[in-house]
PDB file of N, CA and C in Angstrom:
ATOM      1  N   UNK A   1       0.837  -1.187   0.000  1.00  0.00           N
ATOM      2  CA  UNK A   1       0.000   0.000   0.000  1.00  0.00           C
ATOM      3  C   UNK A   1       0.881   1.249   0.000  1.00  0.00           C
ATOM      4  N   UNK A   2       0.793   2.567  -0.843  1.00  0.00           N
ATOM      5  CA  UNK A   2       1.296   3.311  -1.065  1.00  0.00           C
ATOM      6  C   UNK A   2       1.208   4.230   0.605  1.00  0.00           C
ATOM      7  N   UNK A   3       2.238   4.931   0.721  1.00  0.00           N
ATOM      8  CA  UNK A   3       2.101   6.011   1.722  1.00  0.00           C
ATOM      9  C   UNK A   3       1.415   6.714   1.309  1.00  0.00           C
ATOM     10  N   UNK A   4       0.633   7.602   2.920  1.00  0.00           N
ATOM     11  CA  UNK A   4      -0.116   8.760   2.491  1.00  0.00           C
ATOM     12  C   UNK A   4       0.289   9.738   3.110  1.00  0.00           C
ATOM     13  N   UNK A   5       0.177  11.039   2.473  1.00  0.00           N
ATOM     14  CA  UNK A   5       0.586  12.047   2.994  1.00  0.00           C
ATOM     15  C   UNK A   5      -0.240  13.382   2.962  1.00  0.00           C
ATOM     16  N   UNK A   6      -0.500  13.962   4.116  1.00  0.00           N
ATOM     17  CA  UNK A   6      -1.816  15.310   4.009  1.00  0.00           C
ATOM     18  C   UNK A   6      -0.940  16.094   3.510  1.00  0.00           C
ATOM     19  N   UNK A   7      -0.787  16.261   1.946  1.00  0.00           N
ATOM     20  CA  UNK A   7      -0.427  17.173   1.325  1.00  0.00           C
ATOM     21  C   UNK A   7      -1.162  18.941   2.110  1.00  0.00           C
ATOM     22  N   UNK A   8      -2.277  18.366   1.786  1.00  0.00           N
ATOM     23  CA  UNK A   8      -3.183  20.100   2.153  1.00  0.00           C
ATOM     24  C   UNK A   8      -2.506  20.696   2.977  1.00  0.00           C
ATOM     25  N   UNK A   9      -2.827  19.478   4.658  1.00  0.00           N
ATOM     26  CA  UNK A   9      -2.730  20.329   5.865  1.00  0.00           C
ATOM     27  C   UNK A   9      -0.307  21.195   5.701  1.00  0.00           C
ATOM     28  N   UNK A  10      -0.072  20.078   4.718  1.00  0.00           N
ATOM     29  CA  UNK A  10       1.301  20.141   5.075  1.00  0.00           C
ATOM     30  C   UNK A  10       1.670  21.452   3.974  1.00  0.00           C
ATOM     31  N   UNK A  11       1.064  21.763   3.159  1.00  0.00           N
ATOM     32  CA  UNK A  11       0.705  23.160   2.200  1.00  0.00           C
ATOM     33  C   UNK A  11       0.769  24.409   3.182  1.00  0.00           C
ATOM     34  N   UNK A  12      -0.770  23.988   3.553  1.00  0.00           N
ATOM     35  CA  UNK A  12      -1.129  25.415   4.246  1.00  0.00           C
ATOM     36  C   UNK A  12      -0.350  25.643   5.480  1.00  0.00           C
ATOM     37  N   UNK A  13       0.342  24.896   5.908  1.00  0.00           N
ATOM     38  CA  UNK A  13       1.345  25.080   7.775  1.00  0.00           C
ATOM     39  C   UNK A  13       2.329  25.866   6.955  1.00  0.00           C
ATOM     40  N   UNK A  14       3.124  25.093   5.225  1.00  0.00           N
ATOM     41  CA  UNK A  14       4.102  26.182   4.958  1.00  0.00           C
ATOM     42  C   UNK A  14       3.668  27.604   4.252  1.00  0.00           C
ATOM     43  N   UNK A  15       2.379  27.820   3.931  1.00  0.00           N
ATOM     44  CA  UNK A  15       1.752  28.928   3.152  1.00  0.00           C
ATOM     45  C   UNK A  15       2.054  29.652   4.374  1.00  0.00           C
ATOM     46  N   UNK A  16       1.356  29.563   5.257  1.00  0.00           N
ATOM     47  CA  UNK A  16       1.101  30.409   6.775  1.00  0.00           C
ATOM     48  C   UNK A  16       2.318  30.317   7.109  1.00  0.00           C
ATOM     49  N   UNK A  17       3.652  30.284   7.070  1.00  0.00           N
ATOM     50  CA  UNK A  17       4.636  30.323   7.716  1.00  0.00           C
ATOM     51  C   UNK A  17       5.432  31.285   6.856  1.00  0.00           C
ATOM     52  N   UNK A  18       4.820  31.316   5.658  1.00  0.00           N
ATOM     53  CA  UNK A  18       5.701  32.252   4.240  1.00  0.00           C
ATOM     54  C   UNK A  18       5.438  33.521   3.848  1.00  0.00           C
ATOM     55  N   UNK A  19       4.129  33.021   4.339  1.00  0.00           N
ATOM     56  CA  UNK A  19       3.139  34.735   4.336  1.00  0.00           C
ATOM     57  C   UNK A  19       3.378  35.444   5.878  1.00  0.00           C
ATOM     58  N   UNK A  20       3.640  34.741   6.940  1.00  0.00           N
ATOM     59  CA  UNK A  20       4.162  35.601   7.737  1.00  0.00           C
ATOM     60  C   UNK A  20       5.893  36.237   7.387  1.00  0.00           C
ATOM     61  N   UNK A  21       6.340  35.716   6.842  1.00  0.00           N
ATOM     62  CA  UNK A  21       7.356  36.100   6.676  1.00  0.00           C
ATOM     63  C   UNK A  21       7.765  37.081   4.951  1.00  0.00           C
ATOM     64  N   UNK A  22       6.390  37.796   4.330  1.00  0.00           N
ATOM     65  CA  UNK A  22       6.436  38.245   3.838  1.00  0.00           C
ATOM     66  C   UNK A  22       7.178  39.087   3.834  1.00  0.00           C
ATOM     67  N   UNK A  23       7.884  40.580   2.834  1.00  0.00           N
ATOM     68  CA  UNK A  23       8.813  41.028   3.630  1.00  0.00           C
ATOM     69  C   UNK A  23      10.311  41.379   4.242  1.00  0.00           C
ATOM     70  N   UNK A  24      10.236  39.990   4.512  1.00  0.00           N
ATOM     71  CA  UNK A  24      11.732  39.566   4.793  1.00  0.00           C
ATOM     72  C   UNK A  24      12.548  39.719   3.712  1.00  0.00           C
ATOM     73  N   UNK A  25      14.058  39.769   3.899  1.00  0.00           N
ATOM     74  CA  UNK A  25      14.820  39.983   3.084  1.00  0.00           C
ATOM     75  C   UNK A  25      15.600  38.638   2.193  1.00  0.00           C
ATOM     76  N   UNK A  26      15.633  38.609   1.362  1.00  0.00           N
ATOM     77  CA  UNK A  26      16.072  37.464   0.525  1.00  0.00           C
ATOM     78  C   UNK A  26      15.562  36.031   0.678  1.00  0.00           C
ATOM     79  N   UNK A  27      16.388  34.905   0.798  1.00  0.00           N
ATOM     80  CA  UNK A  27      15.822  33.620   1.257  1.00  0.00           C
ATOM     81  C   UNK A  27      15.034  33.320   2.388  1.00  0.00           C
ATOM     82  N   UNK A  28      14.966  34.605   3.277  1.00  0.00           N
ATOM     83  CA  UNK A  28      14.505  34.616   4.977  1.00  0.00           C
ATOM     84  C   UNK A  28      12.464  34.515   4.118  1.00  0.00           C
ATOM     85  N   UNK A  29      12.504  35.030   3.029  1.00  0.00           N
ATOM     86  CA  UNK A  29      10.886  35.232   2.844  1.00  0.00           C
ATOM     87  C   UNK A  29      10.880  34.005   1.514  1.00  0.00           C
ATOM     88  N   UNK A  30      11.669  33.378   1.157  1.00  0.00           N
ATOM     89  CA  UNK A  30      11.552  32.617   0.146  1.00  0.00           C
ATOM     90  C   UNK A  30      11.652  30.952   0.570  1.00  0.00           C
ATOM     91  N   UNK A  31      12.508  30.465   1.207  1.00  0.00           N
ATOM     92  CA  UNK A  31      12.912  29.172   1.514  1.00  0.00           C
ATOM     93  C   UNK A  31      12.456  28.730   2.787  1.00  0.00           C
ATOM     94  N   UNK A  32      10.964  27.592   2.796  1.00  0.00           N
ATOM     95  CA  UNK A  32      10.621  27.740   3.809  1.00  0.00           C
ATOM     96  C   UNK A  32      11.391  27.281   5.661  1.00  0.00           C
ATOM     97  N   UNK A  33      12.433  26.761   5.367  1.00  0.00           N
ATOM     98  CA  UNK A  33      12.978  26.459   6.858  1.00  0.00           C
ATOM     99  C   UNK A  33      13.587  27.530   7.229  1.00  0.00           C
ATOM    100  N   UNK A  34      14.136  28.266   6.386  1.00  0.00           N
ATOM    101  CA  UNK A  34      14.448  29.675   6.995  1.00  0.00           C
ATOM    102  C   UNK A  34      13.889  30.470   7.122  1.00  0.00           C
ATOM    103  N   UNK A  35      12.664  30.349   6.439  1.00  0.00           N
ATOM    104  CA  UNK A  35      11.753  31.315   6.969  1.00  0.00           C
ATOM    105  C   UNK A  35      11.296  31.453   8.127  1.00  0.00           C
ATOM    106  N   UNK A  36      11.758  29.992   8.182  1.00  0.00           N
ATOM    107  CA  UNK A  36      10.590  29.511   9.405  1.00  0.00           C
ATOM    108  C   UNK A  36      11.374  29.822  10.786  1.00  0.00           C
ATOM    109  N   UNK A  37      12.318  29.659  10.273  1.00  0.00           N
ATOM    110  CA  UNK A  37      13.502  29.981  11.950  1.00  0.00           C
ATOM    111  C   UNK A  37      13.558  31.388  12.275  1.00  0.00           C
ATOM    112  N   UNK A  38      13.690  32.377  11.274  1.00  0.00           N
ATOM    113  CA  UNK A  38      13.263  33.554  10.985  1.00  0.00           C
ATOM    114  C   UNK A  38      11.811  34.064  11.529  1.00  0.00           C
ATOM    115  N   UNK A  39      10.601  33.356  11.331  1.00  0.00           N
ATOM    116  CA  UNK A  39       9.301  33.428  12.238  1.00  0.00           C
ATOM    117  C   UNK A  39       9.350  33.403  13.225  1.00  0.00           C
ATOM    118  N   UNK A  40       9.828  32.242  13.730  1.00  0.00           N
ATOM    119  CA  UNK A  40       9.647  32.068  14.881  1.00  0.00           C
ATOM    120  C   UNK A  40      11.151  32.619  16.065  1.00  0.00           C
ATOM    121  N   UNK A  41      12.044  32.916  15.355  1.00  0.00           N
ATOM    122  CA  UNK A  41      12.406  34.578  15.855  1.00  0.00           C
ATOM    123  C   UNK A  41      11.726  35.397  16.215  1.00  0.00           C
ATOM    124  N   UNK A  42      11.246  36.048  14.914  1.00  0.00           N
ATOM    125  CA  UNK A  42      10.292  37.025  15.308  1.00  0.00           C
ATOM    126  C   UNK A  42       8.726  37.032  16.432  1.00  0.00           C
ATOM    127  N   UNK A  43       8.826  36.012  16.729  1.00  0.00           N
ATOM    128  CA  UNK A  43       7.360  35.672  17.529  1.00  0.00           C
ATOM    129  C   UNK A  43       7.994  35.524  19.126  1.00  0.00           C
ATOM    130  N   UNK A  44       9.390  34.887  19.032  1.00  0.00           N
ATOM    131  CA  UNK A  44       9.647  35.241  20.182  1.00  0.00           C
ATOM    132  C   UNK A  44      10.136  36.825  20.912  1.00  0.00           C
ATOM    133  N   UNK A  45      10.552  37.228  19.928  1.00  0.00           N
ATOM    134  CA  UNK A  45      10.796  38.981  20.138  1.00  0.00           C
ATOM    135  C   UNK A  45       9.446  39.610  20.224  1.00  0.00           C
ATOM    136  N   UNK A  46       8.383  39.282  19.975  1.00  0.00           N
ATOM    137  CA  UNK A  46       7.267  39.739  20.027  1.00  0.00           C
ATOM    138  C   UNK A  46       6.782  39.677  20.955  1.00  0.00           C
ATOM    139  N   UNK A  47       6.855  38.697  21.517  1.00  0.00           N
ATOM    140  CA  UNK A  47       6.332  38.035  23.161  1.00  0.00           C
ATOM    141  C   UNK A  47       7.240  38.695  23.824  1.00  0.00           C
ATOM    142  N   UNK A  48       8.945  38.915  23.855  1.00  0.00           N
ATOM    143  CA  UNK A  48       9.318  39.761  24.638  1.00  0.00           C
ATOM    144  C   UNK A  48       9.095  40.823  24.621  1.00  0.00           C
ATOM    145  N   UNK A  49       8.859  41.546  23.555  1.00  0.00           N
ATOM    146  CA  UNK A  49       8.524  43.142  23.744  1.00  0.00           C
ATOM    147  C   UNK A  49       7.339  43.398  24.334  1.00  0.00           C
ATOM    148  N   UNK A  50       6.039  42.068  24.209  1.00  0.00           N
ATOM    149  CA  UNK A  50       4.911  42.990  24.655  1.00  0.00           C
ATOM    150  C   UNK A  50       5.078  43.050  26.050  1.00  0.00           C
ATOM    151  N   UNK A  51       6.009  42.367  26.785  1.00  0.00           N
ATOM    152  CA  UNK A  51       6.466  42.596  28.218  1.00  0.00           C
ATOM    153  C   UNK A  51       6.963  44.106  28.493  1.00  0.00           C
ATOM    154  N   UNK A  52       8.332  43.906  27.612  1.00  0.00           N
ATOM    155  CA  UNK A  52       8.994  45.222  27.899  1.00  0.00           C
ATOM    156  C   UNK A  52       8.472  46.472  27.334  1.00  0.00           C
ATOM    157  N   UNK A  53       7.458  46.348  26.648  1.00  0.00           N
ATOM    158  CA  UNK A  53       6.782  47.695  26.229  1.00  0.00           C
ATOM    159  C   UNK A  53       6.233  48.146  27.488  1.00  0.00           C
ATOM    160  N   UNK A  54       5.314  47.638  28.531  1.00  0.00           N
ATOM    161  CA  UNK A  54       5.080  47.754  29.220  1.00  0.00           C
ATOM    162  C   UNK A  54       6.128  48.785  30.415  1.00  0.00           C
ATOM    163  N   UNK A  55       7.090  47.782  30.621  1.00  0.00           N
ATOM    164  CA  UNK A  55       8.277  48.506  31.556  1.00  0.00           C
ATOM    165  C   UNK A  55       8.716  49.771  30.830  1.00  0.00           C
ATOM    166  N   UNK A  56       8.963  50.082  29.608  1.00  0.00           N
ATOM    167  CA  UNK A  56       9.428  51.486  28.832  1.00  0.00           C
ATOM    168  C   UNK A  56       8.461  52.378  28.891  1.00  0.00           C
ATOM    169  N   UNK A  57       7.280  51.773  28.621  1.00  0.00           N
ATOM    170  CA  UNK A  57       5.922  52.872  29.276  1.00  0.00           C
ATOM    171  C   UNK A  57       6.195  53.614  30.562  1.00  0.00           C
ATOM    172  N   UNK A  58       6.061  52.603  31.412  1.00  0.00           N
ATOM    173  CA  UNK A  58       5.856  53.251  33.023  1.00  0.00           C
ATOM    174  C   UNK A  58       7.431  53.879  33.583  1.00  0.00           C
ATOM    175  N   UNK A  59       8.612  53.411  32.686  1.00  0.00           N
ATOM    176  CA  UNK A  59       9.660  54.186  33.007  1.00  0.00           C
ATOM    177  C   UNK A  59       9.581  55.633  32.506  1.00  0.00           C
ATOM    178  N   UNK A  60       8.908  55.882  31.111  1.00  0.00           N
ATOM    179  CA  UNK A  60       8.689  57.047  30.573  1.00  0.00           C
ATOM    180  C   UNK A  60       7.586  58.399  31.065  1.00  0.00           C
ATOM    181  N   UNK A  61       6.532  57.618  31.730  1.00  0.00           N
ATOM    182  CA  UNK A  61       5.244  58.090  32.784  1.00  0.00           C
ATOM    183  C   UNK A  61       6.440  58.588  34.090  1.00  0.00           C
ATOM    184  N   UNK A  62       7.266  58.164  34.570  1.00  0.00           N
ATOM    185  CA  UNK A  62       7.910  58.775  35.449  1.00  0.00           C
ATOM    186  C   UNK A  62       9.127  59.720  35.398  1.00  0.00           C
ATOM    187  N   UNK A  63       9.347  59.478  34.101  1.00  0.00           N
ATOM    188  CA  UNK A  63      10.086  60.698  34.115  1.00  0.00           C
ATOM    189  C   UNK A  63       9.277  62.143  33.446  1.00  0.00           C
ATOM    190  N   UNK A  64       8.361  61.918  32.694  1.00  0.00           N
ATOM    191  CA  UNK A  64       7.514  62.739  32.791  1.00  0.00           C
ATOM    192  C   UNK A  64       6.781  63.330  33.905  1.00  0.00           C
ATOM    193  N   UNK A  65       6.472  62.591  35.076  1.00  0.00           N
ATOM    194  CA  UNK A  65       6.084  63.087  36.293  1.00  0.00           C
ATOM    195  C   UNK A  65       6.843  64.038  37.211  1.00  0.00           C
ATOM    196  N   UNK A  66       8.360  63.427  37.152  1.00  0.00           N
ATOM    197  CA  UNK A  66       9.019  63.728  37.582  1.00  0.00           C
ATOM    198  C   UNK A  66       9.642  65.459  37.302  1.00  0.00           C
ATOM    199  N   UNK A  67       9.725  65.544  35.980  1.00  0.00           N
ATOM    200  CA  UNK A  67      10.012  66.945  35.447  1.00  0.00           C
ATOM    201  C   UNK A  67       8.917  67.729  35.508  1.00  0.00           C
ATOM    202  N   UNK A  68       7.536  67.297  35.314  1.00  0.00           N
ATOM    203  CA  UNK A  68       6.564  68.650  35.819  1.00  0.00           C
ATOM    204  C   UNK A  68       6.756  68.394  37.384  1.00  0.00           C
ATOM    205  N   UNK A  69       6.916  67.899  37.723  1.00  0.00           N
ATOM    206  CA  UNK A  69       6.788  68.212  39.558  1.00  0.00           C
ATOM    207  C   UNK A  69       8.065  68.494  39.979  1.00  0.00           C
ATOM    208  N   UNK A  70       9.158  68.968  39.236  1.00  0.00           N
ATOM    209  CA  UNK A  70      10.041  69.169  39.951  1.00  0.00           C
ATOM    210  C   UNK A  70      10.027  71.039  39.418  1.00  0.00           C
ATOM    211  N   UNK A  71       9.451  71.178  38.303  1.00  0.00           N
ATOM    212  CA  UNK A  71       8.841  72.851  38.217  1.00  0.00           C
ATOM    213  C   UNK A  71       8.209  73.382  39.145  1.00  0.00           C
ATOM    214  N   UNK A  72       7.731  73.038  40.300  1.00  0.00           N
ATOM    215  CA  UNK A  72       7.111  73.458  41.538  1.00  0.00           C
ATOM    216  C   UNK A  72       7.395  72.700  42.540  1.00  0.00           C
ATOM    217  N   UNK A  73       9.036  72.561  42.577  1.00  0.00           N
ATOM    218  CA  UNK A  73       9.720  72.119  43.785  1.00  0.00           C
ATOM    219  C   UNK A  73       9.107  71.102  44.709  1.00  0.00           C
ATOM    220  N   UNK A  74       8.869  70.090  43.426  1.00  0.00           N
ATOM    221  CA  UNK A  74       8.613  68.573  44.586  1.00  0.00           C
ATOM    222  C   UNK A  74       9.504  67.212  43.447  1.00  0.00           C
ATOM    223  N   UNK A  75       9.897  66.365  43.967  1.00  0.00           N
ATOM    224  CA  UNK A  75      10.534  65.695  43.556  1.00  0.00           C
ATOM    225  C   UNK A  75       9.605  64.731  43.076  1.00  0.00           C
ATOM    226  N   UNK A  76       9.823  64.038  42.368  1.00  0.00           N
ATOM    227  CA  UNK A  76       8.648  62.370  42.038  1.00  0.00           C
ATOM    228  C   UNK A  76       8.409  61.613  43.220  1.00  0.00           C
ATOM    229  N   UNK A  77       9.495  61.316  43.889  1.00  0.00           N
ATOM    230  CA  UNK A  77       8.965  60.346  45.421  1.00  0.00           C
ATOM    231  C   UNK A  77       8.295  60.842  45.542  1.00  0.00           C
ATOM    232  N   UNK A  78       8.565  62.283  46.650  1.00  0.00           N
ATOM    233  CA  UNK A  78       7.623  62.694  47.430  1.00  0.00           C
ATOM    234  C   UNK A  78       6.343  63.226  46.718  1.00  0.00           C
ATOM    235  N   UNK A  79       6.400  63.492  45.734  1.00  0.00           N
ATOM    236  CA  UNK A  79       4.496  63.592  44.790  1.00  0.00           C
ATOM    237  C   UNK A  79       4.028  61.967  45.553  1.00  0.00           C
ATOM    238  N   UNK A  80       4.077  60.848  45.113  1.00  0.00           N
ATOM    239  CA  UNK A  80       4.096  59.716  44.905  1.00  0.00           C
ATOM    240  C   UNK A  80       3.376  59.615  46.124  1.00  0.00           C
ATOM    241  N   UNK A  81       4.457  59.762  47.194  1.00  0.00           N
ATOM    242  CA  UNK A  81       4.482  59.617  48.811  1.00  0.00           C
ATOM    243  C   UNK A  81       3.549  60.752  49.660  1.00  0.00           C
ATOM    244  N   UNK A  82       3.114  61.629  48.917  1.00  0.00           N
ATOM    245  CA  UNK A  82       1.940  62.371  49.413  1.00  0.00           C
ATOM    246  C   UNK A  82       0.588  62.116  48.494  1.00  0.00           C
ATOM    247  N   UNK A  83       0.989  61.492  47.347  1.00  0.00           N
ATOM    248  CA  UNK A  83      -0.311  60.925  46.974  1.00  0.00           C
ATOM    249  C   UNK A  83      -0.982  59.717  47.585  1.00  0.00           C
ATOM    250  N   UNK A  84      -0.012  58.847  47.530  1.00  0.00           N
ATOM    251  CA  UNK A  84      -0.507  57.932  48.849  1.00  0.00           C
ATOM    252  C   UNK A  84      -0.796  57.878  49.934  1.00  0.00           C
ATOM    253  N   UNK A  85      -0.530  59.257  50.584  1.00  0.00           N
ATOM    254  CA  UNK A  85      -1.155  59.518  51.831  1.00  0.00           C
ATOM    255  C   UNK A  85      -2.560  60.368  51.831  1.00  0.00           C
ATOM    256  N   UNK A  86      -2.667  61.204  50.611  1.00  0.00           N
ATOM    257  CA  UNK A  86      -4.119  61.581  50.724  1.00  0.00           C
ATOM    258  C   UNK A  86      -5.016  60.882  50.341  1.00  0.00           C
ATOM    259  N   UNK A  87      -4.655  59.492  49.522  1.00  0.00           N
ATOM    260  CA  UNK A  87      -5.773  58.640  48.604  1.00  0.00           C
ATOM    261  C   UNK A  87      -6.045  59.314  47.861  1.00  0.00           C
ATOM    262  N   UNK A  88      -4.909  60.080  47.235  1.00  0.00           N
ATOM    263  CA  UNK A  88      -5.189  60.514  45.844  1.00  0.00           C
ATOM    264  C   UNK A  88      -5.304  59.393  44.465  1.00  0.00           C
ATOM    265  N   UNK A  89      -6.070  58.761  44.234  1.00  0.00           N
ATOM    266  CA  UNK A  89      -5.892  57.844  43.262  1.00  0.00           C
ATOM    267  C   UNK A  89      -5.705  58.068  42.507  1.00  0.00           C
ATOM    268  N   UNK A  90      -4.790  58.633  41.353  1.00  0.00           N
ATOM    269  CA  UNK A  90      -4.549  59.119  40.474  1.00  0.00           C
ATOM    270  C   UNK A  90      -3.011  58.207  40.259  1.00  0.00           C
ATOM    271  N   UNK A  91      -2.968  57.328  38.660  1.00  0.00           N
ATOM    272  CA  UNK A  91      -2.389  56.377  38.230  1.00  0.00           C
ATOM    273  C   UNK A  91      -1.171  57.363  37.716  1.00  0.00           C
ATOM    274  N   UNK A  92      -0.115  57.090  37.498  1.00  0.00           N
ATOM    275  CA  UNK A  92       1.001  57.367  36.788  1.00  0.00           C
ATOM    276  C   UNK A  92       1.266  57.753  35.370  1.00  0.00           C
ATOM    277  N   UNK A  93      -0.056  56.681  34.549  1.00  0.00           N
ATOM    278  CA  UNK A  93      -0.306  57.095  33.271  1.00  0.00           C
ATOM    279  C   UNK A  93      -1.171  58.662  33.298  1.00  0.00           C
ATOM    280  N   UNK A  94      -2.129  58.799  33.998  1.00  0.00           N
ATOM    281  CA  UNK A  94      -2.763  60.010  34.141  1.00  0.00           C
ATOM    282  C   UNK A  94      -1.865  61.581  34.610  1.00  0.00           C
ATOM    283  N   UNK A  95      -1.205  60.914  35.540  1.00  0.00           N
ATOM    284  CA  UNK A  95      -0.257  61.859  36.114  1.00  0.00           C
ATOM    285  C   UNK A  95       0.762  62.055  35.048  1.00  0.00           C
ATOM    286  N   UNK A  96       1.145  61.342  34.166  1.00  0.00           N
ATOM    287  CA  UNK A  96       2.437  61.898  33.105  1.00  0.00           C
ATOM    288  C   UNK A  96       1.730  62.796  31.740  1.00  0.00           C
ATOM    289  N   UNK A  97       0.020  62.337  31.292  1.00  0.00           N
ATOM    290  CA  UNK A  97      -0.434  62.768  30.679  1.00  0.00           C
ATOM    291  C   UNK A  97      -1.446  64.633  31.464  1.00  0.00           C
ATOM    292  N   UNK A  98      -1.383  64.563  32.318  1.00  0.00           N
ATOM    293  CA  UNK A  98      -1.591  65.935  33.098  1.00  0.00           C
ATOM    294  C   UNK A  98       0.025  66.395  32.620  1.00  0.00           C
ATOM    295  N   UNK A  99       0.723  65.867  33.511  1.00  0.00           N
ATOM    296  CA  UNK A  99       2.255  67.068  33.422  1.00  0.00           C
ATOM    297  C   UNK A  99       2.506  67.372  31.772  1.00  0.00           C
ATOM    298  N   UNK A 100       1.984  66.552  31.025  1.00  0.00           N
ATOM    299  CA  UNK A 100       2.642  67.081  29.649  1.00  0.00           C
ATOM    300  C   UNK A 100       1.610  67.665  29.477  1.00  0.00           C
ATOM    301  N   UNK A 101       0.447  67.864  29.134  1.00  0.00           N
ATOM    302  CA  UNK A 101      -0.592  68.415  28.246  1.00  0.00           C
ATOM    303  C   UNK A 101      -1.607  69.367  29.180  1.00  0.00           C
ATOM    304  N   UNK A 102      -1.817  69.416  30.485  1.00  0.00           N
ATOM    305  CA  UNK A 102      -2.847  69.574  30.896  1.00  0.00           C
ATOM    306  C   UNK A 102      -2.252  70.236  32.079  1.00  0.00           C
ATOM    307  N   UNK A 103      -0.937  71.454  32.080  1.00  0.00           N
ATOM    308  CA  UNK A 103      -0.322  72.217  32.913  1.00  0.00           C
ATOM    309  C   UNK A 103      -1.066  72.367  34.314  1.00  0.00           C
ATOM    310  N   UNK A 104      -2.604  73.337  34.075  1.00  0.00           N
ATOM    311  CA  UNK A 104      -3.198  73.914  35.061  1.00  0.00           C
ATOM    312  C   UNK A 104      -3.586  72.679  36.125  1.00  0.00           C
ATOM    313  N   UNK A 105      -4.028  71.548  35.526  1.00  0.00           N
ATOM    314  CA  UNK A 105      -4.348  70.312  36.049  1.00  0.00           C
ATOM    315  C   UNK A 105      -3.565  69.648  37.109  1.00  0.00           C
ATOM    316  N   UNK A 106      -2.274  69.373  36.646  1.00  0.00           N
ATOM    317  CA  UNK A 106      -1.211  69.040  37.470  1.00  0.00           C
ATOM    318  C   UNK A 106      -0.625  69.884  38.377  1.00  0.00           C
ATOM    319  N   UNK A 107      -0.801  71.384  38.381  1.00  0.00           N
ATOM    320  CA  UNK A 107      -0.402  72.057  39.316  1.00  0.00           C
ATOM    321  C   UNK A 107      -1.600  71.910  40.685  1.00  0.00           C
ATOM    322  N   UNK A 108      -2.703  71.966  39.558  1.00  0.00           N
ATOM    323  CA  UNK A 108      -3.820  71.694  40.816  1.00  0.00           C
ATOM    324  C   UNK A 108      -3.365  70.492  42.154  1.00  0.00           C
ATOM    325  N   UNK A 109      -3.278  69.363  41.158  1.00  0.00           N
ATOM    326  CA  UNK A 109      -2.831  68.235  41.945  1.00  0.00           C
ATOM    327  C   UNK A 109      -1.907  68.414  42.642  1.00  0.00           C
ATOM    328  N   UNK A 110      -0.315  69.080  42.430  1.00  0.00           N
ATOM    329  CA  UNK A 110       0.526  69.413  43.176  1.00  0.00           C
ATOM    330  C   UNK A 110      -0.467  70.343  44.621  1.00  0.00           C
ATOM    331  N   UNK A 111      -0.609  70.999  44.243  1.00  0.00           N
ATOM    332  CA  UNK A 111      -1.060  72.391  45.075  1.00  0.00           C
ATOM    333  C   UNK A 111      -1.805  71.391  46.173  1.00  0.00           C
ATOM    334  N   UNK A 112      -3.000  70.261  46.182  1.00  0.00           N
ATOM    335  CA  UNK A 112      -3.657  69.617  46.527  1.00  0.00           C
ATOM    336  C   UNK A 112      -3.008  68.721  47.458  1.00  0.00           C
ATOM    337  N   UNK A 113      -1.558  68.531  46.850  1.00  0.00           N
ATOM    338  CA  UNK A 113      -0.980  67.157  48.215  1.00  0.00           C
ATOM    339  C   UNK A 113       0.110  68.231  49.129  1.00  0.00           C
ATOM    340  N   UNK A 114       0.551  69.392  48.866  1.00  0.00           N
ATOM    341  CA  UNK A 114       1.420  70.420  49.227  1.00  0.00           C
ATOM    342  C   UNK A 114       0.771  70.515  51.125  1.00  0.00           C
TER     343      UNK A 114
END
């Protein structure tokens, strides 16, 4: 009896592996095992960044905090450390988007934990 082989399913795993790697530069988008090592590169850098996007966010929210509150002589801790003592709930993302865009706002808030 002849072997059988799922041509289809074994098609479409390398279609979907070629078309992600559309793009790519030379054999990386043409030859599928390198493409494929090349994919799945890229999928693991993907999974790491959506981590570290995260951490570059909230490092960037604080230094933004940090420079409008240090225009009215308070440092980032102590904003931080008097927001937590009034139950000011106000998130870090909010607080970096006040200090850049929304001046009168953030002084309020300063003025408020002072």
């Amino acid at each position: 009896m002849p072997r059988s082989v799922n041509v289809v399913a074994a098609r479409r795993r390398r279609k979907k592996v070629l078309n992600m790697a559309k793009g790519y530069w030379g054999s990386r988008s043409k030859v599928f095992t390198i493409a494929k090592n090349t994919v799945e590169k890229g999928l693991q850098y993907a999974y790491r960044d959506r981590k570290a996007k995260k951490r570059e966010f909230r490092a960037l929210w604080i230094q933004r905090i940090n420079a409008g509150a240090r225009e009215y002589g308070v440092s980032y801790s102590q904003l931080i450390g008097k927001l937590a003592a009034k139950n000011i709930g106000l998130n870090r993302k909010v607080l970096a988007d006040l200090a850049m865009n929304n001046k009168e706002a953030f002084k309020a808030v300063i003025d408020a934990v002072k």
